[in-house]
C-alpha atoms as a PDB file:
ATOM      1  CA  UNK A   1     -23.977  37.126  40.811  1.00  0.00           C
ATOM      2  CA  UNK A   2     -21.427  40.044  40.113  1.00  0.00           C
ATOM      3  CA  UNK A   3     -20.928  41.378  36.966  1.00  0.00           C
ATOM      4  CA  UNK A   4     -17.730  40.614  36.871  1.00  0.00           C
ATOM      5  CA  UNK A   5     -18.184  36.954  36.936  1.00  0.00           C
ATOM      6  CA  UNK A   6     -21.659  37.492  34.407  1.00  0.00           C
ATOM      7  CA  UNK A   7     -19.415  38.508  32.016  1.00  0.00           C
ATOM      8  CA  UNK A   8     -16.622  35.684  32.781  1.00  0.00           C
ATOM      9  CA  UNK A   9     -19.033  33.331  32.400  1.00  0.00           C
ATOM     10  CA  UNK A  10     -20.199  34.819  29.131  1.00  0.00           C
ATOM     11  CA  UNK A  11     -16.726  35.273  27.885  1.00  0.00           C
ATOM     12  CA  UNK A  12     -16.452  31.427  28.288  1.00  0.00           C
ATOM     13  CA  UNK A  13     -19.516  30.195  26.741  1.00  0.00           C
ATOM     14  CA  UNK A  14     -18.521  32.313  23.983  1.00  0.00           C
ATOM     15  CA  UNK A  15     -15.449  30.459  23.939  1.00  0.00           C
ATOM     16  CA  UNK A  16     -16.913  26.903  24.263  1.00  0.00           C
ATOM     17  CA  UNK A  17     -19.493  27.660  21.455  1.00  0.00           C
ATOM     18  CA  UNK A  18     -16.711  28.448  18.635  1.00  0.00           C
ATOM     19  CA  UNK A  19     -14.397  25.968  20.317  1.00  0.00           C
ATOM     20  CA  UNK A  20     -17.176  23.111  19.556  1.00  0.00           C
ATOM     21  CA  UNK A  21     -18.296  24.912  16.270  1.00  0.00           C
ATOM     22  CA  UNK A  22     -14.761  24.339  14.873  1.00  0.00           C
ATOM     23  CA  UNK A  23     -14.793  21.298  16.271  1.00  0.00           C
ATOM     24  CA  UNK A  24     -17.712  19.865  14.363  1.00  0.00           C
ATOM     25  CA  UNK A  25     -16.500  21.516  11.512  1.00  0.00           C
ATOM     26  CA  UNK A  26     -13.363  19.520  11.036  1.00  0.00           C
ATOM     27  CA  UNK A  27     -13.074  16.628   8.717  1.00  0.00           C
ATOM     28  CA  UNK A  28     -11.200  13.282   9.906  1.00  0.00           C
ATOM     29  CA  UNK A  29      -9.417  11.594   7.437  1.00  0.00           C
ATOM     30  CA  UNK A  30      -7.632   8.212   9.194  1.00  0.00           C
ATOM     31  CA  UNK A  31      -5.594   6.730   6.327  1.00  0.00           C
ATOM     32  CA  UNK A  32      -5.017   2.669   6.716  1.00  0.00           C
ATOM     33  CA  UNK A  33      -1.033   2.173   5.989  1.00  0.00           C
ATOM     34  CA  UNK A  34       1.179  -0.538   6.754  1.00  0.00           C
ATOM     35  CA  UNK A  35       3.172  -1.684   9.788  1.00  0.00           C
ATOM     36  CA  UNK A  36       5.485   0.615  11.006  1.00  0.00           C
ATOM     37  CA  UNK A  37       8.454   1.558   8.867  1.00  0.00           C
ATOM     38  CA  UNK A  38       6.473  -0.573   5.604  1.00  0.00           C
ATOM     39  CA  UNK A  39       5.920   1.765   2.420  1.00  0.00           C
ATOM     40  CA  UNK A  40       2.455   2.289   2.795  1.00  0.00           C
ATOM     41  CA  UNK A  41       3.244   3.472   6.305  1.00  0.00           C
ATOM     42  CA  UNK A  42       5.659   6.414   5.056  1.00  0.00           C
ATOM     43  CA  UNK A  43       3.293   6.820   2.137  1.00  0.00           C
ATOM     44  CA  UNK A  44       0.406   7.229   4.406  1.00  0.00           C
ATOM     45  CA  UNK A  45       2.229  10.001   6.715  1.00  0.00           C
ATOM     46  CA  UNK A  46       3.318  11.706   3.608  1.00  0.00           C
ATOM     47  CA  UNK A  47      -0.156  11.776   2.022  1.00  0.00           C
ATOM     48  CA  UNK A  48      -1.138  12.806   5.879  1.00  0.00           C
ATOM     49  CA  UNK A  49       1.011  15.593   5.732  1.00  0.00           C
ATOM     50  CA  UNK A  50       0.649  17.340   2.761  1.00  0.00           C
ATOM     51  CA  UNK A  51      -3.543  17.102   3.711  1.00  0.00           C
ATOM     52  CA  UNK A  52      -2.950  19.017   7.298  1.00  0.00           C
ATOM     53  CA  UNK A  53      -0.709  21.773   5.415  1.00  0.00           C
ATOM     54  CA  UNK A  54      -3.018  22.238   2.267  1.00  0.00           C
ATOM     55  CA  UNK A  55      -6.737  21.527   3.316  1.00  0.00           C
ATOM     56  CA  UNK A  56      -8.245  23.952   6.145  1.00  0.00           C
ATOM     57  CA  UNK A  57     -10.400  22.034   8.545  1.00  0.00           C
ATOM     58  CA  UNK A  58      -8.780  18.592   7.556  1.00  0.00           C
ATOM     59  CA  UNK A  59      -7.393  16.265  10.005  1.00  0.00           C
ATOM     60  CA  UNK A  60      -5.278  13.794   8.686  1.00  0.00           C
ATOM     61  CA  UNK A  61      -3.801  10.904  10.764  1.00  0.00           C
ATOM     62  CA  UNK A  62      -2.036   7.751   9.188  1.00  0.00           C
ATOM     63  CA  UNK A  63      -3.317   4.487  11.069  1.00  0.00           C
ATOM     64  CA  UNK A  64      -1.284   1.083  10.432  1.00  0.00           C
ATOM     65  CA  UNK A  65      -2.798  -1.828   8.710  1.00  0.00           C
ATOM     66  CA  UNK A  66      -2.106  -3.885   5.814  1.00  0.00           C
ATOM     67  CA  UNK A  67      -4.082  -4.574   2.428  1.00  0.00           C
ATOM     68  CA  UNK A  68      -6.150  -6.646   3.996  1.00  0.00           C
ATOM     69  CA  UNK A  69      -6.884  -5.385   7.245  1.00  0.00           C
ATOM     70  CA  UNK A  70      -7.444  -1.420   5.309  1.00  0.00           C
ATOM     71  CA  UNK A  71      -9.778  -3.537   3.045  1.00  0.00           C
ATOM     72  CA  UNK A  72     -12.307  -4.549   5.902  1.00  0.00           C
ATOM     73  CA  UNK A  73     -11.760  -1.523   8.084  1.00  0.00           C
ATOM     74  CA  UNK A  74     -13.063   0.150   4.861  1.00  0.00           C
ATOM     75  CA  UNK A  75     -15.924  -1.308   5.109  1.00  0.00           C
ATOM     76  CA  UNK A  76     -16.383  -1.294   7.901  1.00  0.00           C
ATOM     77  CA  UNK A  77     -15.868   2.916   8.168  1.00  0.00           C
ATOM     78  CA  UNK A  78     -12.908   2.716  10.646  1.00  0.00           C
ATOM     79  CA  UNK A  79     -10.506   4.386   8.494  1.00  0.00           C
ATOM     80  CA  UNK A  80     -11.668   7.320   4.994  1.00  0.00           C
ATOM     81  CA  UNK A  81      -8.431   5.882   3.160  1.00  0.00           C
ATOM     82  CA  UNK A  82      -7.048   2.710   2.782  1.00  0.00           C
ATOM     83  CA  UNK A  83      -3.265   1.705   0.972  1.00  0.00           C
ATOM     84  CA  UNK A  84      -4.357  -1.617  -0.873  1.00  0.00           C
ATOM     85  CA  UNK A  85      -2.212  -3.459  -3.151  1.00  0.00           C
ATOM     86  CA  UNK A  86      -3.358  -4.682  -5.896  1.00  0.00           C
ATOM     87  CA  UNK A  87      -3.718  -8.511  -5.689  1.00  0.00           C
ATOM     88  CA  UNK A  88      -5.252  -8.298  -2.524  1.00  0.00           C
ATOM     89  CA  UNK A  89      -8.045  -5.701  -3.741  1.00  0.00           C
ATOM     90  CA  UNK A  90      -8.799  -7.984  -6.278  1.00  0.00           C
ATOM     91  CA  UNK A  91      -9.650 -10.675  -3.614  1.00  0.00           C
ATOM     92  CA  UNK A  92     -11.380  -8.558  -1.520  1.00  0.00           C
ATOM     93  CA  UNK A  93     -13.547  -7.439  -4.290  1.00  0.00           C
ATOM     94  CA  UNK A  94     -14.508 -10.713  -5.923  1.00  0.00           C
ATOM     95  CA  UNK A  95     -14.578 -12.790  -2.237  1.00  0.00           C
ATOM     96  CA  UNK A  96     -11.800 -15.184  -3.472  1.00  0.00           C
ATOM     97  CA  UNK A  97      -8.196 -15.832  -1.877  1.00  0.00           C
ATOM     98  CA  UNK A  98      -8.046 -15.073   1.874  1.00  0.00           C
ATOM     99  CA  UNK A  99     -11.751 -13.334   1.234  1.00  0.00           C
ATOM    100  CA  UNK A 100     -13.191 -16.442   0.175  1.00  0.00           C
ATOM    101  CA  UNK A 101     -16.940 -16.121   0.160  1.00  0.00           C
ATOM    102  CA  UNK A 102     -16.618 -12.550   2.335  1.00  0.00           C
ATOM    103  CA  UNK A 103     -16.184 -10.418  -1.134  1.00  0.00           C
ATOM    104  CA  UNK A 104     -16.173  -6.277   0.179  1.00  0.00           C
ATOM    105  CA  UNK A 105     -18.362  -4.614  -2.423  1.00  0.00           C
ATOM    106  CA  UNK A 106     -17.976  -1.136   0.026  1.00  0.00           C
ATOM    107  CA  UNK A 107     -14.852  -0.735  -1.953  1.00  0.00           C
ATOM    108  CA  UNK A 108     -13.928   2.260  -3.953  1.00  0.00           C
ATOM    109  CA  UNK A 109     -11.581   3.202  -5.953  1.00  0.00           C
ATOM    110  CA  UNK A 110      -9.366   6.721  -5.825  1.00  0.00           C
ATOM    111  CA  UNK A 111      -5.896   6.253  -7.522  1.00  0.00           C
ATOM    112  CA  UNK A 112      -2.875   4.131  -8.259  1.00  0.00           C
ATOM    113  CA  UNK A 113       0.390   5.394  -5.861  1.00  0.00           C
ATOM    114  CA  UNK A 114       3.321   3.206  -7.569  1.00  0.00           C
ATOM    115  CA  UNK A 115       3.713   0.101  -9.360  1.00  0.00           C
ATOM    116  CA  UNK A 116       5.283  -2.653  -7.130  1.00  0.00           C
ATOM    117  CA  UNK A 117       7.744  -4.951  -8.906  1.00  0.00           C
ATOM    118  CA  UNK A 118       8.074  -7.875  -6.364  1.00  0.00           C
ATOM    119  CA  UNK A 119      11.599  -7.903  -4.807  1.00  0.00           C
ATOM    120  CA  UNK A 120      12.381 -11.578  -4.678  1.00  0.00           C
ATOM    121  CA  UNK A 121      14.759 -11.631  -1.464  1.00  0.00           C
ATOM    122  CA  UNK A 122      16.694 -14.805  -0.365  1.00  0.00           C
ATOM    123  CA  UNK A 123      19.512 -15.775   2.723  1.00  0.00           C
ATOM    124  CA  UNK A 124      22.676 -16.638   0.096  1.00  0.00           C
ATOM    125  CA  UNK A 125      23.475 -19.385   2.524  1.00  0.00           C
ATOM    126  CA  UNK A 126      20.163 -20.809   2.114  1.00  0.00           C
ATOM    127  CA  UNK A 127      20.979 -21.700  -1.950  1.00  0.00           C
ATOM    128  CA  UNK A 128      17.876 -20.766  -3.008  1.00  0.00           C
ATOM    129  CA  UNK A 129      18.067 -20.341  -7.235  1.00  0.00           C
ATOM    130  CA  UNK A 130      14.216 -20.669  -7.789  1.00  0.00           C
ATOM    131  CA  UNK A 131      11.197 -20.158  -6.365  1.00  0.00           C
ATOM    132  CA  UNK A 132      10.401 -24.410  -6.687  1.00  0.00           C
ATOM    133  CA  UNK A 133      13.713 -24.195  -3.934  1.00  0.00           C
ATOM    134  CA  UNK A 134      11.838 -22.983  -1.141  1.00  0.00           C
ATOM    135  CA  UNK A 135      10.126 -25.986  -0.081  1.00  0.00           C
ATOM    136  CA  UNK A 136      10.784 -26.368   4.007  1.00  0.00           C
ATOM    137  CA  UNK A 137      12.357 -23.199   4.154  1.00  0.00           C
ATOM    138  CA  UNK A 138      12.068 -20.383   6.452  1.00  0.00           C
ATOM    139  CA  UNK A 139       9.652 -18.443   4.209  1.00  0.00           C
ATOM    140  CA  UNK A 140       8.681 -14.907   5.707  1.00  0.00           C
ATOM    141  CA  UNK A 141       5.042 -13.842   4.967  1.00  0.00           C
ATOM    142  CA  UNK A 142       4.905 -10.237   6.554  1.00  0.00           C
ATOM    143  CA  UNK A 143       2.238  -9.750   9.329  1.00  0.00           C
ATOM    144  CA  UNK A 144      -0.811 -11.338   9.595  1.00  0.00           C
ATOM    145  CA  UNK A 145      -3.580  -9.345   7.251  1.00  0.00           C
ATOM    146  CA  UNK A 146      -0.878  -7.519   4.473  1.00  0.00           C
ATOM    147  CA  UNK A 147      -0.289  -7.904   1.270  1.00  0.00           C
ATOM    148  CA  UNK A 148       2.828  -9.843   1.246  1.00  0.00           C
ATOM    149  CA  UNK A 149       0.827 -12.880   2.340  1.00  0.00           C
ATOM    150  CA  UNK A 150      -0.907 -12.528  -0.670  1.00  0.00           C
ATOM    151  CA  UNK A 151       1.680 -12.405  -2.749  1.00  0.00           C
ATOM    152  CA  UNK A 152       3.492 -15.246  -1.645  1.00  0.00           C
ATOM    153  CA  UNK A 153       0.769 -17.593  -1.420  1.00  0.00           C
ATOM    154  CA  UNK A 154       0.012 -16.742  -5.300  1.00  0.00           C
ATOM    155  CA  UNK A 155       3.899 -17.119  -6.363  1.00  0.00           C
ATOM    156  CA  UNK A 156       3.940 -20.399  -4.388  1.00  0.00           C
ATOM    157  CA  UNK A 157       0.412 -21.390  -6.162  1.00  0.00           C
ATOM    158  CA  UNK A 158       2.369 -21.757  -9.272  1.00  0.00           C
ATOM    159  CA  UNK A 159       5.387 -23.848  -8.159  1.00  0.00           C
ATOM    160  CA  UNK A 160       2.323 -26.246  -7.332  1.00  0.00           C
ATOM    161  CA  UNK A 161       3.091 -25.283  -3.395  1.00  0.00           C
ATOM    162  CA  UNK A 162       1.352 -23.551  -0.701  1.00  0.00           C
ATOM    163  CA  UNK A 163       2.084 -22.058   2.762  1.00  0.00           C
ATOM    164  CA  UNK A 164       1.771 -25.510   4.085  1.00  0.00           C
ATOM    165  CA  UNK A 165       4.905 -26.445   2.155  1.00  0.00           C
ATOM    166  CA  UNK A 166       7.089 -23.636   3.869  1.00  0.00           C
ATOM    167  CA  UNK A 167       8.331 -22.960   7.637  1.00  0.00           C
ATOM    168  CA  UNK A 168       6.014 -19.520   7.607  1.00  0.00           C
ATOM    169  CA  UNK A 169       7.465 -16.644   9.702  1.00  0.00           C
ATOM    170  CA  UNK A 170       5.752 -13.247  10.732  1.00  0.00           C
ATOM    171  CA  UNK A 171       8.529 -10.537  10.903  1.00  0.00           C
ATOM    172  CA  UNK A 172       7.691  -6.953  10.530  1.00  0.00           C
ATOM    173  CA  UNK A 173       9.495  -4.491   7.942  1.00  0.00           C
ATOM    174  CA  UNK A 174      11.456  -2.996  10.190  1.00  0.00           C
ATOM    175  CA  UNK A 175      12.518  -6.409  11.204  1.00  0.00           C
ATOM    176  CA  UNK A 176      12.773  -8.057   7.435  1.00  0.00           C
ATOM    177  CA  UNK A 177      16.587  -7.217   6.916  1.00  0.00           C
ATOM    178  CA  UNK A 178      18.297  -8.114  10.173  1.00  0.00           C
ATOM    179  CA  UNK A 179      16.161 -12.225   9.756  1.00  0.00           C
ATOM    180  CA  UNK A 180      17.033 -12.197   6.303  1.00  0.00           C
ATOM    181  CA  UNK A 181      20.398 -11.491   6.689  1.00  0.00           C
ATOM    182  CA  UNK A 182      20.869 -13.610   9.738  1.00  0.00           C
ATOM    183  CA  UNK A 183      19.097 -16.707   8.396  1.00  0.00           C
ATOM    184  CA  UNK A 184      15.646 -16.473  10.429  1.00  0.00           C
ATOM    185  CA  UNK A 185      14.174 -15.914   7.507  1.00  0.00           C
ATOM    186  CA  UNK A 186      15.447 -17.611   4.281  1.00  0.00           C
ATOM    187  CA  UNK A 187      12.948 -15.978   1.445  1.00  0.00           C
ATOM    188  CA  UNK A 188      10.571 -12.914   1.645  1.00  0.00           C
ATOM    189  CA  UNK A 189       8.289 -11.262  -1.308  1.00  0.00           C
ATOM    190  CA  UNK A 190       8.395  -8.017  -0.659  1.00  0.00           C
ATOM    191  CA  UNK A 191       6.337  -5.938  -3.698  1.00  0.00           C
ATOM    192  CA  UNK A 192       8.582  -2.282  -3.475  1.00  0.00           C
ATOM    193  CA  UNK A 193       9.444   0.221  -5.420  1.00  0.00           C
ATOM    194  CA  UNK A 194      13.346   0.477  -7.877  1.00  0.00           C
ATOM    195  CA  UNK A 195      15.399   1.168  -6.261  1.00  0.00           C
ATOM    196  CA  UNK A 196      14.712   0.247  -2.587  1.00  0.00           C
ATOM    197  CA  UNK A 197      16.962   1.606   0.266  1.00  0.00           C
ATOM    198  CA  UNK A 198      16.527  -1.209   2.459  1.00  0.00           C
ATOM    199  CA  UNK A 199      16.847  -3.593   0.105  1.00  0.00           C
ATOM    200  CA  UNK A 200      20.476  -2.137  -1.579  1.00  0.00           C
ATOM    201  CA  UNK A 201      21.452  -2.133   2.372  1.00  0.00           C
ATOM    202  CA  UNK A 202      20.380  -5.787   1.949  1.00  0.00           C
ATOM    203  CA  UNK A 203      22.133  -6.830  -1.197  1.00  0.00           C
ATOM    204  CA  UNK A 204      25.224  -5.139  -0.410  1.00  0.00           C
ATOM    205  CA  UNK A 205      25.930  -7.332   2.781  1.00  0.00           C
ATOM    206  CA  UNK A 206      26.289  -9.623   0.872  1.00  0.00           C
ATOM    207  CA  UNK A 207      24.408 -11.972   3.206  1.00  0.00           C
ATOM    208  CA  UNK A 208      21.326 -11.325   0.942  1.00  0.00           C
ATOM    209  CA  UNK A 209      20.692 -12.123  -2.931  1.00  0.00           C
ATOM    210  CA  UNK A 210      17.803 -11.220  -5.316  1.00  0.00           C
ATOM    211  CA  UNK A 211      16.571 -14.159  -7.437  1.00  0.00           C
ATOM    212  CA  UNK A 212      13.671 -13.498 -10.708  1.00  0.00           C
ATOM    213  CA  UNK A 213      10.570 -15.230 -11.950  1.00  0.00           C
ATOM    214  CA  UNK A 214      11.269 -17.806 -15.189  1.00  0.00           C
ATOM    215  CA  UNK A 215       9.168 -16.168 -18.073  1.00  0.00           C
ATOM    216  CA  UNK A 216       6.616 -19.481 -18.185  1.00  0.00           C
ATOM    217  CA  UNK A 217       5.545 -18.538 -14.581  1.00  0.00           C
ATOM    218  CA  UNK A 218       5.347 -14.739 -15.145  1.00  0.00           C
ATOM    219  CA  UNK A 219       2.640 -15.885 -17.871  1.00  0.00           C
ATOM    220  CA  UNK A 220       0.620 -18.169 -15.890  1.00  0.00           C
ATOM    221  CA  UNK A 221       0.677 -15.439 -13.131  1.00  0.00           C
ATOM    222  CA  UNK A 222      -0.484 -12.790 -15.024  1.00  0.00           C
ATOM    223  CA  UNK A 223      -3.065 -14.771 -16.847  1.00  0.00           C
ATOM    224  CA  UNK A 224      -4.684 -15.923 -13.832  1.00  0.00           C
ATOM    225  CA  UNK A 225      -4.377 -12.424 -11.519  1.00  0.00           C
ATOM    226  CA  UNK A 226      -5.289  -9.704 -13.707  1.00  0.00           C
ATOM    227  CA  UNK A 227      -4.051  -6.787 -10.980  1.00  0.00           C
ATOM    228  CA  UNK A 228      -0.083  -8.109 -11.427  1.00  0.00           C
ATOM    229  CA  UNK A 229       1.860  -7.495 -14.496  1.00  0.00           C
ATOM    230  CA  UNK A 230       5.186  -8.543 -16.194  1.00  0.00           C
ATOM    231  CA  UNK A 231       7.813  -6.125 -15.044  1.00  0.00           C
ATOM    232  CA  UNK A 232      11.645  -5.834 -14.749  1.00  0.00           C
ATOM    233  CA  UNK A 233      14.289  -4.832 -12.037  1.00  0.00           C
ATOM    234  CA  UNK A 234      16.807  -3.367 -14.035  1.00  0.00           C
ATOM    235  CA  UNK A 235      20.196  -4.590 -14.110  1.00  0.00           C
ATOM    236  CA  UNK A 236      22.622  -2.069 -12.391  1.00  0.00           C
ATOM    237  CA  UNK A 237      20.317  -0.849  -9.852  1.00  0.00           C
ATOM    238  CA  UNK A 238      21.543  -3.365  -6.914  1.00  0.00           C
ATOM    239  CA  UNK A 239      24.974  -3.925  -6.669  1.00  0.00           C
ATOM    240  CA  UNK A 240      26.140  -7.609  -8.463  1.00  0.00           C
ATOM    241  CA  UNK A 241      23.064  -7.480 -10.352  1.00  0.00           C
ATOM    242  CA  UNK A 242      24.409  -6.392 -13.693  1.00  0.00           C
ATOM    243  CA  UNK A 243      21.491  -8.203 -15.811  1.00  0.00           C
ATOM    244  CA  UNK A 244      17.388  -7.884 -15.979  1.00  0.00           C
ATOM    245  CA  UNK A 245      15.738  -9.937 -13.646  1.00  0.00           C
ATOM    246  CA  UNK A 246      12.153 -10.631 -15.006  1.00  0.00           C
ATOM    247  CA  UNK A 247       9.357 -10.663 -12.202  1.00  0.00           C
ATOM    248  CA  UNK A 248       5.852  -9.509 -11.757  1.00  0.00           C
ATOM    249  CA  UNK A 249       4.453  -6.368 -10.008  1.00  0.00           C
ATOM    250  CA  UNK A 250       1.572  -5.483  -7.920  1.00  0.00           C
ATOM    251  CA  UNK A 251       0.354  -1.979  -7.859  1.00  0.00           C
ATOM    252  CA  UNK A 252      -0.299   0.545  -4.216  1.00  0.00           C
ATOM    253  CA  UNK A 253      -3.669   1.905  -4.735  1.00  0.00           C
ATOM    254  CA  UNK A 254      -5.684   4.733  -2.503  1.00  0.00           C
ATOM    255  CA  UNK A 255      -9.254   3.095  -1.629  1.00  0.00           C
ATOM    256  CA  UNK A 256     -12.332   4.404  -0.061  1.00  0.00           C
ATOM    257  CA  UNK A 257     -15.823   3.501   0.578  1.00  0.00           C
ATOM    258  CA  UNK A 258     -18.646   3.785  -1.408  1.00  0.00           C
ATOM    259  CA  UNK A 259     -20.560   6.721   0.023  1.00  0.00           C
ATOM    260  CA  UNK A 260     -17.736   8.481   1.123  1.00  0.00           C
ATOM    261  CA  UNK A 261     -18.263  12.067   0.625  1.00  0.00           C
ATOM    262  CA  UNK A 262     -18.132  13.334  -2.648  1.00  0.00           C
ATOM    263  CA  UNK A 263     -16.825  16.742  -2.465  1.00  0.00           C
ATOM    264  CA  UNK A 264     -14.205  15.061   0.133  1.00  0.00           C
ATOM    265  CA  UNK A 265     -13.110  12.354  -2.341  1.00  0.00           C
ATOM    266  CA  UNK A 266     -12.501  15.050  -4.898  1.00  0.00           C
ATOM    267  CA  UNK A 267     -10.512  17.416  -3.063  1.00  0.00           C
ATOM    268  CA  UNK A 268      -8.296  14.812  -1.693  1.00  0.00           C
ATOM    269  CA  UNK A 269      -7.848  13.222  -5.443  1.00  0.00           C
ATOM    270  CA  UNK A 270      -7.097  17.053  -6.422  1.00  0.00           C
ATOM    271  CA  UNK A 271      -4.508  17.825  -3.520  1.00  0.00           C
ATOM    272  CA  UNK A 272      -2.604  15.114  -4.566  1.00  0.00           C
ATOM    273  CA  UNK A 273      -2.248  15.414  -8.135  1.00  0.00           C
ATOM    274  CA  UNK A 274      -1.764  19.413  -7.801  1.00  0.00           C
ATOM    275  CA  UNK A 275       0.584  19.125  -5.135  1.00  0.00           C
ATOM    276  CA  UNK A 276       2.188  15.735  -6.563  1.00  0.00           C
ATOM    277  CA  UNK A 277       5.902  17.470  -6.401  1.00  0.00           C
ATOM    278  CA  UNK A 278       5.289  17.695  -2.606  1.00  0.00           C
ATOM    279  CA  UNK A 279       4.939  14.015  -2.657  1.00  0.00           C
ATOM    280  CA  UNK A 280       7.890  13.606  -4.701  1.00  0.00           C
ATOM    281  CA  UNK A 281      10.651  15.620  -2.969  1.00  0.00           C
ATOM    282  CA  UNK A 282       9.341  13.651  -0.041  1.00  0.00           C
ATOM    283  CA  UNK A 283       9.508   9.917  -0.755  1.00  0.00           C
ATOM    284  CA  UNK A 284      10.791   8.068  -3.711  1.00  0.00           C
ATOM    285  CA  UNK A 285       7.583   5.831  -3.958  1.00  0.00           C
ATOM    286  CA  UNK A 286       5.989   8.786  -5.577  1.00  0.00           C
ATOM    287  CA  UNK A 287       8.640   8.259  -8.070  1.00  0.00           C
ATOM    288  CA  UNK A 288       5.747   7.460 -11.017  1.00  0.00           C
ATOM    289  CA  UNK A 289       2.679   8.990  -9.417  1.00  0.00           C
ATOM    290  CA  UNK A 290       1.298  10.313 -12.409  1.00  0.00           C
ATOM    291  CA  UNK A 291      -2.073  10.754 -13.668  1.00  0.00           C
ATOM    292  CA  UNK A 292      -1.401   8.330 -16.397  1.00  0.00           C
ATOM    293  CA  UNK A 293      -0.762   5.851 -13.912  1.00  0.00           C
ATOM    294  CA  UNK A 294      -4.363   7.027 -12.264  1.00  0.00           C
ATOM    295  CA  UNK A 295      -5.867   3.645 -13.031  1.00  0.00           C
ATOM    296  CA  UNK A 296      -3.272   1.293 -12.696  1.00  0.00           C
ATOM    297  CA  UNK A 297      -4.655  -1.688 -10.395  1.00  0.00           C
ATOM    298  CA  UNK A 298      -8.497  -0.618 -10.905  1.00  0.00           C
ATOM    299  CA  UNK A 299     -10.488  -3.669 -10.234  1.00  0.00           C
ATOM    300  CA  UNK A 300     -13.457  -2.347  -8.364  1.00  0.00           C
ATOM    301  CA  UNK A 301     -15.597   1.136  -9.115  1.00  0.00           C
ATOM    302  CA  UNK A 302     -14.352   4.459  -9.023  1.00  0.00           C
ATOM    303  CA  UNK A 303     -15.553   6.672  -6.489  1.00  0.00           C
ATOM    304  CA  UNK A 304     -17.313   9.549  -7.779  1.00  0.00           C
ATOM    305  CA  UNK A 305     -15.416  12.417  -5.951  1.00  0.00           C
ATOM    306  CA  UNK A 306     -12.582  10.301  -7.591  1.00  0.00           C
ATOM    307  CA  UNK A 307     -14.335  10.474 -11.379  1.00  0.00           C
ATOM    308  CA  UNK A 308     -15.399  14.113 -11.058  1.00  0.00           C
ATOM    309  CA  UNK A 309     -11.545  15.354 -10.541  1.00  0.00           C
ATOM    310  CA  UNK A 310     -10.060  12.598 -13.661  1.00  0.00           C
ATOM    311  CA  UNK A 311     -12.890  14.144 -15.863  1.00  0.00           C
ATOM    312  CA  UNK A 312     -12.164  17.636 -15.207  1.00  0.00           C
ATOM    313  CA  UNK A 313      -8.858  17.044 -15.967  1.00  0.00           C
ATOM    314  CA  UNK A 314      -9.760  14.984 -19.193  1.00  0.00           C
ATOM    315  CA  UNK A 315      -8.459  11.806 -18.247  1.00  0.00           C
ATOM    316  CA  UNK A 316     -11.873   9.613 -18.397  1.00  0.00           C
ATOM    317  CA  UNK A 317     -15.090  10.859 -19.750  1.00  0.00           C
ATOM    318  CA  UNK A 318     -18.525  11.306 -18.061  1.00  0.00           C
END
């Protein structure tokens, strides 16, 4: 052998030792979301891309999912980070709703995103006043394994119906306006943030109304499913909507799993919260990310990468 080509072949071994060093160095984050063009999807790619700019040897890739399907790949260590509304983390945690009997202990919490008021949408054609209307309707739960199944099926619990009492149809977000306004779908849940692009686009067609939640129900609700709460869409933010409408509201949490790493958890929880502006300029369902909104939705643990960041910073105590 020459030593010309000794010292090739040295030059690349070099090269494939730090190449696989660095390699096995990196961290990789997969973050559950939503299906395409859904909120936790764009909150998933923005959370995705402040962690590739600010945390060296981080790779951060958003994944879709829904509540549900995040929940068991959680457990189940397919994905670091999971986007997990409220209502449904409560099921998966105590093994009741679409869990039943399967509870998924693995879960952890890391913090609240943004509350959810639910966005009550209805075809105008369809005269639909009232939730106790929607019987043999077109009734649009979302994909199979999010959170807007949840929330429908819950809603519908209290107008003594189920999904068995509804036409149910699967359309995906980026599909929601175009079969509401059309009439393919006639009613849709869809737990959002104030004010929502899509839906104002909605609303203003005039081919789609909003309709509330009468106060009795909003109680019964709320008693029964601790993780929603009485909330308001405030009258002027959708156009012919002068007035309140009362409804409830889920909240978007960030989950892990339980022995997630530590140090991992808590420099993720810090990026966030120190870079929360980031978030902000970005997308307006960082709108109320705040760390007194940390908690909001917390029905199973807190991780402890999670704890050791919100007691440094004096919000909980050891």
């Amino acid at each position: 052998m020459s030593k010309r080509i000794f010292m090739l072949l040295v030059v690349f071994l070099m090269v494939f030792v730090f190449a696989v060093g660095a390699f096995a160095d990196e961290t990789f984050i997969r973050i559950g979301t939503s299906s395409v063009g859904g909120g936790f999807y764009q909150i998933g790619n923005t959370i995705a891309q402040l962690g590739n700019r600010e945390l060296d040897n981080f790779n951060f890739t958003a994944v879709t999912g829904g509540s549900k399907k995040n929940s068991l790949n959680l457990a189940k260590k397919e994905i670091e980070l999971g986007l997990v509304q409220s209502a449904t983390l409560m099921d998966a945690w105590n093994g009741t709703g679409s869990f039943d009997g399967k509870a998924v202990k693995e879960l952890r919490f890391v913090t609240a995103i943004y509350p959810m008021p639910f966005h009550i949408l209805v075809n105008n054609k369809a005269k639909i006043k009232s939730i106790g209307d929607v019987k043999g309707k077109r009734f649009d739960f979302g994909p199979v394994g999010g959170g807007i199944e949840v929330n429908a099926n819950r809603v519908l619990g209290m107008y003594k119906m189920s999904d068995k009492d509804v036409n149910v149809q699967r359309f995906g977000r980026s599909e929601v306006s175009e079969a509401l306004k059309t009439g393919r779908s006639e009613a849709h849940i869809w737990a959002t943030s104030i004010p929502n692009a899509m839906v104002t686009d909605m609303v203003g067609s005039g081919k789609v109304g909003l309709i509330g939640l009468e106060e009795d129900k909003i109680k019964a609700i709320v008693a029964q499913y601790p993780a929603y709460a009485a909330a308001v869409i405030p009258g002027g933010v959708y156009k012919g909507y002068e007035n309140d409408l009362s409804v409830v509201a889920a909240v978007g949490t960030l989950l892990t799993y339980a022995d997630m790493d530590e140090e991992v958890v808590y420099r993720i929880t810090k990026m966030l919260y120190e870079h929360s502006d980031f978030l902000k300029e970005r997308l307006n369902y960082f709108k109320h990310f705040n760390m007194d909104n940390a908690l909001d939705g917390m029905v199973c643990p807190l991780h402890p990468g999670a704890k050791k960041f919100y007691v440094e910073k004096g919000l909980i105590k050891e």
